[in-house]
Protein backbone atom coordinates (compact mmCIF):
# COMPACT_ATOMS: atom_id res chain seq x y z
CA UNK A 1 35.48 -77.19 -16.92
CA UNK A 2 36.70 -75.12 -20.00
CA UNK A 3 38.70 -71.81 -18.74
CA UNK A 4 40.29 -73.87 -15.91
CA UNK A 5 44.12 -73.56 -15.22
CA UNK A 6 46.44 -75.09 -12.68
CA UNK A 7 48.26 -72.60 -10.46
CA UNK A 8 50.70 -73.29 -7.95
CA UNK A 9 50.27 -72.29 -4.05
CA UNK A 10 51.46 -72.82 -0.90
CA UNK A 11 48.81 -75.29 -0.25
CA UNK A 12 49.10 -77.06 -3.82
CA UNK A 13 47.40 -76.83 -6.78
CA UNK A 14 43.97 -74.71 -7.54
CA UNK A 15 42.53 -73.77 -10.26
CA UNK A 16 42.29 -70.47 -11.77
CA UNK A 17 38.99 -68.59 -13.34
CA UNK A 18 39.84 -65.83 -15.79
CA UNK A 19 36.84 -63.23 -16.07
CA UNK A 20 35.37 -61.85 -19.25
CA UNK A 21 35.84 -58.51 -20.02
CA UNK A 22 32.97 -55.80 -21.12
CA UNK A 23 33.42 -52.33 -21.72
CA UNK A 24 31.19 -50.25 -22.82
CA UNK A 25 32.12 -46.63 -24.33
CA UNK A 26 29.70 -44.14 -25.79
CA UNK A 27 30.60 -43.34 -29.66
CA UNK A 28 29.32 -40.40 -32.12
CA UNK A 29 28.71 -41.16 -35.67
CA UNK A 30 31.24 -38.13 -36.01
CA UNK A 31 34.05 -40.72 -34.44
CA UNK A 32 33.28 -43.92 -37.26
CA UNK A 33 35.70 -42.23 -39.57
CA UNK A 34 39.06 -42.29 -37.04
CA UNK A 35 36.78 -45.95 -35.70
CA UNK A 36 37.55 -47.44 -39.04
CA UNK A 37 40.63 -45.99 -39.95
CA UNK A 38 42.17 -48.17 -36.77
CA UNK A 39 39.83 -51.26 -38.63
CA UNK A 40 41.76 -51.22 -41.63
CA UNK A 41 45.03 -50.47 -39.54
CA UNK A 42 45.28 -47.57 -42.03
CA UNK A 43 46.27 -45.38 -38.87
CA UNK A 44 45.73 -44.13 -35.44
CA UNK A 45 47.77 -46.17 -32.75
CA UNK A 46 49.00 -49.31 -34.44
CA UNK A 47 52.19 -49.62 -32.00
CA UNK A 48 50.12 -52.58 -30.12
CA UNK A 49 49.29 -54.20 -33.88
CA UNK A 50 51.04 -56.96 -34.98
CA UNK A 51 51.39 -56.35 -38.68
CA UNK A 52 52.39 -59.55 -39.55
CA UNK A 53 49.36 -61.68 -38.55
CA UNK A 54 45.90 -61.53 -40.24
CA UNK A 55 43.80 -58.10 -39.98
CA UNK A 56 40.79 -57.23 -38.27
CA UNK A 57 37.93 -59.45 -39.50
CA UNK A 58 34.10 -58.49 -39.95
CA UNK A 59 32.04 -60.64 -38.09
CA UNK A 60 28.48 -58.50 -38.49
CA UNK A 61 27.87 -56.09 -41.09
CA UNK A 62 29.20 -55.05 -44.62
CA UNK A 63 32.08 -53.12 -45.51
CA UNK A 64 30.33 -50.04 -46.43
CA UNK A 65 28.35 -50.08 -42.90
CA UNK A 66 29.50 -46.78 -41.52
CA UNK A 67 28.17 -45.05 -45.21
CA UNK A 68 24.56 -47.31 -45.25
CA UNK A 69 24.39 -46.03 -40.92
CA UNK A 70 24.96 -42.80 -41.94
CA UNK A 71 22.52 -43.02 -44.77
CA UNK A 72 20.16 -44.45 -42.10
CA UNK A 73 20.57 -41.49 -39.55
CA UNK A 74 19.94 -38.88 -42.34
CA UNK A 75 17.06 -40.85 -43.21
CA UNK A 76 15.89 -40.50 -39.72
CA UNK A 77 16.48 -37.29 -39.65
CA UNK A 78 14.48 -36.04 -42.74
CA UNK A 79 11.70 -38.72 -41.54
CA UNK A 80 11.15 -37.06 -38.41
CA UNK A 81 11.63 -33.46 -40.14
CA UNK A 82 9.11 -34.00 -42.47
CA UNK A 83 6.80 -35.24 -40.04
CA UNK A 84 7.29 -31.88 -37.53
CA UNK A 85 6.60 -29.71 -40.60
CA UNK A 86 3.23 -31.71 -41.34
CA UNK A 87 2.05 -31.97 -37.42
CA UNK A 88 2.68 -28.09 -37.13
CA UNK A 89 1.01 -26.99 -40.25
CA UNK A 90 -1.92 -29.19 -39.51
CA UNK A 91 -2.24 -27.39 -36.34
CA UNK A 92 -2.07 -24.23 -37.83
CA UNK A 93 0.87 -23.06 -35.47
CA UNK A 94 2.99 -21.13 -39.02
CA UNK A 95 5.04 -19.48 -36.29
CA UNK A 96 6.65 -22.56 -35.32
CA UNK A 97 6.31 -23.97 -38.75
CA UNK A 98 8.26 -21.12 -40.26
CA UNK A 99 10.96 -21.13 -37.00
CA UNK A 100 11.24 -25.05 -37.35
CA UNK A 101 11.96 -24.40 -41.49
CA UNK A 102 14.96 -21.90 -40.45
CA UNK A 103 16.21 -24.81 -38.35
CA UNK A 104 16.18 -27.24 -40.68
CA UNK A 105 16.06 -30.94 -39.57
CA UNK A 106 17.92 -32.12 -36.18
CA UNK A 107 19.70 -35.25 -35.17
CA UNK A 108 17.38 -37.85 -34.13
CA UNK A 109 19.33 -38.25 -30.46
CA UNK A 110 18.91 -36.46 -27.90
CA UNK A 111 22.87 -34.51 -27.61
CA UNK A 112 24.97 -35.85 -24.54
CA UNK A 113 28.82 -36.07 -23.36
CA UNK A 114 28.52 -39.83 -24.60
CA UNK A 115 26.88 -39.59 -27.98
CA UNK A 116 23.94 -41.75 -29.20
CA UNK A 117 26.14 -44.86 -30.12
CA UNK A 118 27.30 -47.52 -28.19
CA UNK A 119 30.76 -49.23 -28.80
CA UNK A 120 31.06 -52.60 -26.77
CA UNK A 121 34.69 -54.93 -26.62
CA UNK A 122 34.79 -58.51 -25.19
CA UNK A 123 37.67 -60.02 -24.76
CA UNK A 124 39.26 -62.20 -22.09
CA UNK A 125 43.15 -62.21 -20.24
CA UNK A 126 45.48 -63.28 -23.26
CA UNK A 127 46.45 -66.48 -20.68
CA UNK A 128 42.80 -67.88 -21.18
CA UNK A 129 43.52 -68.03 -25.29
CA UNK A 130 46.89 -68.83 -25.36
CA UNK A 131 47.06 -71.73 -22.55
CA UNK A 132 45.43 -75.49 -23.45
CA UNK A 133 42.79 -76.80 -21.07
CA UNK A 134 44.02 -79.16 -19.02
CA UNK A 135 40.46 -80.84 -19.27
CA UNK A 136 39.97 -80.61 -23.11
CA UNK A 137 43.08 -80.01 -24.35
CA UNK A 138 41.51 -77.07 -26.96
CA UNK A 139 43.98 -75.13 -29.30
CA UNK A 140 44.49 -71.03 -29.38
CA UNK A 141 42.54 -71.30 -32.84
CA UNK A 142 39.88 -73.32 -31.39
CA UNK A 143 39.61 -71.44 -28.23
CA UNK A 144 39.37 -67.74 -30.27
CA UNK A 145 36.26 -69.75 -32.22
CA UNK A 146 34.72 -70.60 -28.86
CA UNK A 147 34.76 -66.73 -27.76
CA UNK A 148 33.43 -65.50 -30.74
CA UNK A 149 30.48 -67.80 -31.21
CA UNK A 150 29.83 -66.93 -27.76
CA UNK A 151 29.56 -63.28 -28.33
CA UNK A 152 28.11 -63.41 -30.99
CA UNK A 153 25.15 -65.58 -29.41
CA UNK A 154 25.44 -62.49 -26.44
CA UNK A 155 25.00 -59.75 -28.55
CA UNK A 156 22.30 -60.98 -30.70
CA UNK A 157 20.47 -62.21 -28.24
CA UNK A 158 20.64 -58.97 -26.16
CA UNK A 159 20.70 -56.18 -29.02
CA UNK A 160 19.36 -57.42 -32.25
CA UNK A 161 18.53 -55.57 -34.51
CA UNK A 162 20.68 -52.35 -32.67
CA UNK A 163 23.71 -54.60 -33.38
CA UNK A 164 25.47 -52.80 -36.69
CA UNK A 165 28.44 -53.75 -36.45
CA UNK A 166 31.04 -56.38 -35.18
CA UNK A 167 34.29 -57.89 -35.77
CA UNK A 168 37.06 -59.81 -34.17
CA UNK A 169 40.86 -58.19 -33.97
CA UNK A 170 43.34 -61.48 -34.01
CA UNK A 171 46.61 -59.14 -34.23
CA UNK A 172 46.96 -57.83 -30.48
CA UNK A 173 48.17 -59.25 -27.68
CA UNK A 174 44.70 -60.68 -27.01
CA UNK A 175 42.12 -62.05 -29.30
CA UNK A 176 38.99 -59.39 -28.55
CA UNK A 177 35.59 -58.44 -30.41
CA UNK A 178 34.38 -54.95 -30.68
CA UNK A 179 31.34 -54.34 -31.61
CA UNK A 180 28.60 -51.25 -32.40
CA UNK A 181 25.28 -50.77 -31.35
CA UNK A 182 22.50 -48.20 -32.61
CA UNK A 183 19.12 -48.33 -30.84
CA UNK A 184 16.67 -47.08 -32.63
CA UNK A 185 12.76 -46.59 -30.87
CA UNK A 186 9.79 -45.11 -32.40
CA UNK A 187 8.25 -42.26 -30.45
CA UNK A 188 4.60 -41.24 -31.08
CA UNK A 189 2.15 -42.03 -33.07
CA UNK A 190 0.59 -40.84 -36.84
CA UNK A 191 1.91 -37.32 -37.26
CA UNK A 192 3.37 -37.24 -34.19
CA UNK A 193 5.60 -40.28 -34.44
CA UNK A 194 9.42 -40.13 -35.30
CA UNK A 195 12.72 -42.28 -34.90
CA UNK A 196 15.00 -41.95 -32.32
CA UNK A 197 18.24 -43.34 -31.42
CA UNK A 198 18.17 -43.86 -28.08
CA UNK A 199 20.73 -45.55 -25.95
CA UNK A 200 18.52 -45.74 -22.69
CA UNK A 201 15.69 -47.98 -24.28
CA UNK A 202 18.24 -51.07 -23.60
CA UNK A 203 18.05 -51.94 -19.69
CA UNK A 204 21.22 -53.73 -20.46
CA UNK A 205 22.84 -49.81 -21.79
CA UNK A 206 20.52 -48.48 -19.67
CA UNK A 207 21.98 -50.59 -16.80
CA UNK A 208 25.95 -50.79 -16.79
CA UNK A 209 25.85 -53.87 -13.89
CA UNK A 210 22.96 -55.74 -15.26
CA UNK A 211 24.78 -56.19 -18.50
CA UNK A 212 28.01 -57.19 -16.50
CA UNK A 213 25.40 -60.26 -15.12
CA UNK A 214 24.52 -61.04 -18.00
CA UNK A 215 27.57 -61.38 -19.94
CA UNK A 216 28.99 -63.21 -16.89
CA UNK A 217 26.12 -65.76 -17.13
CA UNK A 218 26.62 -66.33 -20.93
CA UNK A 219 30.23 -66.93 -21.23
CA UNK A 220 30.19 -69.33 -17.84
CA UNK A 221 29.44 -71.95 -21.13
CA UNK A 222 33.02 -71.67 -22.07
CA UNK A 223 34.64 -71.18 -18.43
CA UNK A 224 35.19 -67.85 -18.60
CA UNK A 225 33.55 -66.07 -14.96
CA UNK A 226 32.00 -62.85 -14.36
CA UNK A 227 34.36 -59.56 -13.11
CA UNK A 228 34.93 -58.34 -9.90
CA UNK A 229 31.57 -57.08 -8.52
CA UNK A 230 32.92 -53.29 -7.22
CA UNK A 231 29.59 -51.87 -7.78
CA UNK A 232 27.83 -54.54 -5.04
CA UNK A 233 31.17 -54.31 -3.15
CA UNK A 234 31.01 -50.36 -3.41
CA UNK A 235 27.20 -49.92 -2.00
CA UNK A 236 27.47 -52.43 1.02
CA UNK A 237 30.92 -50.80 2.18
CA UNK A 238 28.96 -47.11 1.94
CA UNK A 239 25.66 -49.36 3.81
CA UNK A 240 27.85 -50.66 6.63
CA UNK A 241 30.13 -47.46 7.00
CA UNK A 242 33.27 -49.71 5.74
CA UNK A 243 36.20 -48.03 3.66
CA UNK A 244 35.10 -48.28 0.22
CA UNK A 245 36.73 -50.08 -2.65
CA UNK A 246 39.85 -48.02 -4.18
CA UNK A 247 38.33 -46.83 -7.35
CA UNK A 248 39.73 -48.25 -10.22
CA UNK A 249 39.57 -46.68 -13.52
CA UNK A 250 40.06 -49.52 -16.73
CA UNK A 251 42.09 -47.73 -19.23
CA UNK A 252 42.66 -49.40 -22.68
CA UNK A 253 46.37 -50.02 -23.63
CA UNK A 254 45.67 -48.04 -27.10
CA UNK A 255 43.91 -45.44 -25.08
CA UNK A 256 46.81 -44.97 -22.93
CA UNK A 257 49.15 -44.97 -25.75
CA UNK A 258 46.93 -42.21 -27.28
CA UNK A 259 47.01 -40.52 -24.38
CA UNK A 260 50.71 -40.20 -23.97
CA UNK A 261 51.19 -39.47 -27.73
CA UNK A 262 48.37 -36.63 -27.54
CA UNK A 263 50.05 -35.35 -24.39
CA UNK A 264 53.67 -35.63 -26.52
CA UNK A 265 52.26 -34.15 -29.40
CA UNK A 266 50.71 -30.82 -27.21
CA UNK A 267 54.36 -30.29 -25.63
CA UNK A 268 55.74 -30.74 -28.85
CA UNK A 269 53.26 -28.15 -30.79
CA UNK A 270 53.72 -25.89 -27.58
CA UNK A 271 57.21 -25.55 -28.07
CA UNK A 272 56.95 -25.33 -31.44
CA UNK A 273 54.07 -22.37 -30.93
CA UNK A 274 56.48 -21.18 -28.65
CA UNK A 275 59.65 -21.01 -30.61
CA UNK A 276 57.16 -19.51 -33.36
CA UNK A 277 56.03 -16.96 -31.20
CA UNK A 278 60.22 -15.86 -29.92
CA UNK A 279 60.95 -15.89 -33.49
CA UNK A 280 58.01 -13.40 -34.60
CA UNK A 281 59.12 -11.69 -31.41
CA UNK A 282 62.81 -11.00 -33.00
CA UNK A 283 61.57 -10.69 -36.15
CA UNK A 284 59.15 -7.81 -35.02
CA UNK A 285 62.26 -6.31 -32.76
CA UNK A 286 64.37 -6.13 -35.99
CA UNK A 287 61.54 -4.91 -37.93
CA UNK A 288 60.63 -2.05 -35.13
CA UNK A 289 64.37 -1.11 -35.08
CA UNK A 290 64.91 -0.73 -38.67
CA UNK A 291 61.78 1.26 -38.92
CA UNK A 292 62.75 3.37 -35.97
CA UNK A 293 65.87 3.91 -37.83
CA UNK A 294 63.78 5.07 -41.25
CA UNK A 295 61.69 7.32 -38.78
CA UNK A 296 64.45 8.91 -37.28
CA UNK A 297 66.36 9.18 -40.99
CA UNK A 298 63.06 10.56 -42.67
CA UNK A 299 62.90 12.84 -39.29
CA UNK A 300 65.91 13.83 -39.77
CA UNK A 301 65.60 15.36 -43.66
CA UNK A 302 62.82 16.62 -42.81
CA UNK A 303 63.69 18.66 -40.24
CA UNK A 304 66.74 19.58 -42.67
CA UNK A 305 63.77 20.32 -45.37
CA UNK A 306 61.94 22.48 -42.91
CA UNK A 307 64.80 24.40 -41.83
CA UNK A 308 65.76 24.81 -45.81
CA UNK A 309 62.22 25.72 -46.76
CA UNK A 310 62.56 28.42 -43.44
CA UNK A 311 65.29 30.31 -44.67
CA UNK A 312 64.39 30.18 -48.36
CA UNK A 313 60.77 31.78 -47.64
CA UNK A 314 62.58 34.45 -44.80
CA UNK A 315 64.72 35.07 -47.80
CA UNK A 316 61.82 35.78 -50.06
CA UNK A 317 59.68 37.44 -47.61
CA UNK A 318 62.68 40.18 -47.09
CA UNK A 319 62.88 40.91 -50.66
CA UNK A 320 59.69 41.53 -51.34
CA UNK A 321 59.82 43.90 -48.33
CA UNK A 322 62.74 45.55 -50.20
CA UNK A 323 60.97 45.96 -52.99
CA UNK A 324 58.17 47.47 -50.94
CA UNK A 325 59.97 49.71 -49.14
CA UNK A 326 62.10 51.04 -51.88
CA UNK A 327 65.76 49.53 -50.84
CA UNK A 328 65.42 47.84 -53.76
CA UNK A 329 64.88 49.03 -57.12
CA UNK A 330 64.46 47.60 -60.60
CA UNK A 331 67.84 48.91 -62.78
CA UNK A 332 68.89 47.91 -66.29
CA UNK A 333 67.20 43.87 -65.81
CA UNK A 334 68.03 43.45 -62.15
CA UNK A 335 67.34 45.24 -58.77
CA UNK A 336 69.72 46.67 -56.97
CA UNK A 337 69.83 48.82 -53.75
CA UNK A 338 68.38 52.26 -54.55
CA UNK A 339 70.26 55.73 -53.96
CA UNK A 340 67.85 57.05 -51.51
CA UNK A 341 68.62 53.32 -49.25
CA UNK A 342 70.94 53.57 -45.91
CA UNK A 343 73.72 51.25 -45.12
CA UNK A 344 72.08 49.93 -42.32
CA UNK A 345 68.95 48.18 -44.73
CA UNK A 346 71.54 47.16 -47.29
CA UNK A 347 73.54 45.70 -44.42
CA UNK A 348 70.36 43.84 -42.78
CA UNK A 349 69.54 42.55 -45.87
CA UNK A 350 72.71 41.03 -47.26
CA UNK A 351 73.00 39.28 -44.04
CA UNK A 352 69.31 37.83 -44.85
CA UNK A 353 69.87 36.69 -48.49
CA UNK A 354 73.23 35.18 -47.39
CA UNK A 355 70.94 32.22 -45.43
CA UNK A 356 70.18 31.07 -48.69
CA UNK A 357 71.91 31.82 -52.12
CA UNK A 358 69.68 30.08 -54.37
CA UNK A 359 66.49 31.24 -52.86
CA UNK A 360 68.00 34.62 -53.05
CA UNK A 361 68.89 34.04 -56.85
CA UNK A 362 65.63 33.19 -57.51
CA UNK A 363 63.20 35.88 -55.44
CA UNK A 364 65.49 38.70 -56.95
CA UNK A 365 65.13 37.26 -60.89
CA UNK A 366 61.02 36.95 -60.22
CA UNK A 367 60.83 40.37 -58.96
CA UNK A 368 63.11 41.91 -61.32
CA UNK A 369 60.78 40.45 -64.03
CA UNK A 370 57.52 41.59 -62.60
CA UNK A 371 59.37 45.31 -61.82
CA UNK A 372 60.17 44.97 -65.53
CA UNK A 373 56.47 43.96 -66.90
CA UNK A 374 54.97 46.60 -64.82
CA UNK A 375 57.77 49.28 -66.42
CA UNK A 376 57.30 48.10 -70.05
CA UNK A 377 52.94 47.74 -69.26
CA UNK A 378 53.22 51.84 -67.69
CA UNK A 379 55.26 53.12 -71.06
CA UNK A 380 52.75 51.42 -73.67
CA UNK A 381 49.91 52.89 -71.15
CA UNK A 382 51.89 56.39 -71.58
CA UNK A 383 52.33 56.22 -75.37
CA UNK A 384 49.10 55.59 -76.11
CA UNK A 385 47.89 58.10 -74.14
CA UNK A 386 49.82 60.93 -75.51
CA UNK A 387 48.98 59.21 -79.01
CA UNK A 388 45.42 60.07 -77.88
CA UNK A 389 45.91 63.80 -76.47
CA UNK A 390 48.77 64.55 -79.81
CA UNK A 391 45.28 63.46 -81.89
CA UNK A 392 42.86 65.87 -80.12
CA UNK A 393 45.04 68.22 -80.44
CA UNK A 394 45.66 68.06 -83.95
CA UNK A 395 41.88 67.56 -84.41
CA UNK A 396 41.30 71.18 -82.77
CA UNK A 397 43.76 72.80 -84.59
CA UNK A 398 41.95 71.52 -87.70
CA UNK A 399 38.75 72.81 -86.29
CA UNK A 400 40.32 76.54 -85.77
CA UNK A 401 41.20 76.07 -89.24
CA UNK A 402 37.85 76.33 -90.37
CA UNK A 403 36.50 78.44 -88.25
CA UNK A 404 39.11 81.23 -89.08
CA UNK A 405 37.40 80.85 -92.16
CA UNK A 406 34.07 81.90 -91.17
CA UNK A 407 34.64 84.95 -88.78
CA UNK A 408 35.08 88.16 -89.50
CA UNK A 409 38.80 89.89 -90.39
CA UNK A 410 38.63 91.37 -86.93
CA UNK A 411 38.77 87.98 -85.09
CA UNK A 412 41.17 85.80 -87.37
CA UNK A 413 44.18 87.43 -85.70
CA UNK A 414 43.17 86.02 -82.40
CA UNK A 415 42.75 83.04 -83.68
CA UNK A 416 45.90 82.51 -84.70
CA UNK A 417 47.34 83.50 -82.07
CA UNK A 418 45.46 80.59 -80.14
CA UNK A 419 46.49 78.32 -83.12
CA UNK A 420 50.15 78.70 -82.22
CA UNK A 421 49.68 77.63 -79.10
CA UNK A 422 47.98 74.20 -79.77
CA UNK A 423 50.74 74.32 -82.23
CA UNK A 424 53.37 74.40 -79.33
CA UNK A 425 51.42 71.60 -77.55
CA UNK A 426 52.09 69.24 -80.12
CA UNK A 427 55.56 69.62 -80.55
CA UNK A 428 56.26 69.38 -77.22
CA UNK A 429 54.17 66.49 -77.17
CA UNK A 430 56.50 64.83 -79.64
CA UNK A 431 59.82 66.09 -78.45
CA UNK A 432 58.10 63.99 -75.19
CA UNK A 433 57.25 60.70 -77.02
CA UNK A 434 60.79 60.93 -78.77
CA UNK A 435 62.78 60.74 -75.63
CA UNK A 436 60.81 58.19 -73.78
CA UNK A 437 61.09 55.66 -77.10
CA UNK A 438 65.25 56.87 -76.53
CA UNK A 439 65.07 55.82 -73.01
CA UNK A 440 63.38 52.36 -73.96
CA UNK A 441 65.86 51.64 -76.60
CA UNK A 442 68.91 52.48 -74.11
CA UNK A 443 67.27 50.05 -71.67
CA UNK A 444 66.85 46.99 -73.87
């Protein structure tokens, strides 16, 4: 029979039955993009490729079949949208209708850890490929042929239409076919009715150990037996009370690999986070210190600034109450301390100006300038009024003029007499006026 080797044993030689493998993973459509970049070895983990031999090669569907499933799904997807919109309007239920139109259209699978897809390899131990039957003395080559029209015939038979893709990987270790399945079933009926993709609606998906049967059955043609029954073995151990079967779980040699190089790459981005993280930690140290040390410089001038600015406006403040007071005086364009001041207030307030010259400098030039406007705005005030009264006067004695010269002999001489005495107003009015424009002059 084909699939039979000779093996050696203590009791002599038997022959050897290799199983076929089936696994069966679920798949998103989100997944086909990293699913072909392995296809066309373009990346992902190519450590178990051998570049050197021939590459992947497509047994079932074009090479644009992830784009024309994808097209399909969002076919599927507008389908059954349109369909929703038409059902709920028809019933009149606009609440829904408008709530569904927010939505938008949804996948046509119902969501689940495994996704709607279903990715299934076949493949046997590389001893069954690579080892001649005794019986028919088959090549490698010939052998690899055998497998794949035999899984082909499987997966047809058992999927149909729901088979979309398939192809046959001759660079690994072991010659293997992987293969994807979409299973599309119509649900309802006129209005109502929309396409699904739904995994469940194969009993042989639906059904992990009925499709290990089967695919047991089907390759028996070409020698190859069915796997270790652990789900029988599992259920008559729990029926009989027996220890139960150590659970074993089947992890892919590239899924391993992956694993390790995820787990590599998450220590190595950890560290590097890490060494990120000490480095913004330094960085922010360096940058705290330096701008403690600006805080603590701009502290310092300012309190230097406050202090100045305290002693410049205590300066001020006791000039002005100098002024006030009378200890200081305006005197020939400056002030200086007056006569009637004691030594004790000339004494209190050097000792004041000496906290600050320059503020000093400057209180005693503003006041002396104000002292000085108010002086020169009192003097014009002054001159023009005794330009005023010097008028009136003038204007009276002008008016006893001619009224002398209406009154009778008899009163003239009193008249006069009252004449000379508006006449000695004026003069002293100007004598007056003359000394204060003297005193101006001396000044300036």
């Amino acid at each position: 029979m084909d699939g039979n080797i000779f093996t050696s044993t203590s009791a002599g030689i038997s022959l050897k039955r290799h199983p076929i493998v089936m696994r069966m993973e679920g798949l998103h459509p989100d997944q086909l993009s990293r699913y072909e970049m392995h296809r066309k070895r373009a990346g992902g983990d190519l450590e178990h490729v051998d570049m050197s031999r021939s590459r992947p090669r497509m047994l079932v569907g074009d090479e644009d079949w992830v784009e024309q499933m994808r097209l399909h799904i969002r076919e599927m997807r507008q389908e059954n949208f349109a369909n929703e919109l038409e059902q709920l309007q028809k019933r009149k239920r606009r609440k829904d209708l408008q709530q569904r139109l927010n939505e938008g259209p949804r996948d046509p699978w119902k969501a689940s850890t495994h996704g709607p897809l279903r990715e299934v390899i076949l493949t046997a131990h590389h001893e069954w490929f690579d080892t001649a039957s005794v019986f028919d003395g088959r090549s490698k080559r010939e052998r690899e042929r055998a497998f794949e029209r035999c899984a082909l015939g499987w997966l047809r038979e058992n999927f149909g239409e729901a088979l979309v893709h398939a192809r046959a990987d001759e660079d690994e270790s072991a010659y293997h076919i992987h293969a994807v399945l979409m299973p599309i079933v119509e649900k309802g009926e006129g209005l109502a009715a929309r396409r699904m993709i739904e995994p469940s609606s194969n009993p042989l998906i639906n059904n992990y150990e009925a499709a290990q049967d089967s695919v047991g059955v089907h390759f028996a043609q070409i020698g190859l037996a069915r796997g270790e029954r652990r789900a029988e073995a599992t259920r008559q151990a729990r029926a009989t009370g027996a220890t139960l079967p150590e659970r074993r779980t089947h992890v892919k040699t590239a899924q391993w690999r992956k694993e390790q190089d995820r787990a590599q790459s998450e220590r190595a981005v950890q560290l590097e986070r890490h060494e990120q993280a000490t480095a913004r930690r330094a960085e922010e140290l360096r940058s705290g210190e330096a701008s403690l040390a600006t805080e603590r410089a701009a502290l310092a001038n300012e309190s230097a600034e406050v202090r100045e600015r305290g002693a410049e406006a205590r300066v001020i403040i006791a000039v002005a109450e100098a002024v006030e007071q009378g200890v200081l005086i305006e005197e020939r364009g400056t002030l200086a301390p007056a006569k009637t001041s004691t030594p004790a207030q000339r004494a209190a307030l050097g000792e004041t100006l000496k906290r600050s010259p320059d503020a000093a400098r400057r209180a005693v030039g503003i006041f002396t300038r104000a002292l000085a406007g108010l002086r020169r705005q009192a003097t014009v005030e002054a001159e023009t009024k005794l330009a005023r009264d010097r008028q009136e006067i003038e204007a009276a004695d002008r008016a006893i003029i001619e009224i002398a010269k209406l009154v009778p002999a008899s009163l003239r001489e009193r008249i006069a007499t009252a004449r000379k005495s508006l006449a000695r107003s004026i003069t002293a009015l100007s004598a007056y006026a003359e000394r204060r424009g003297r005193g101006d002059r001396e000044d300036h």
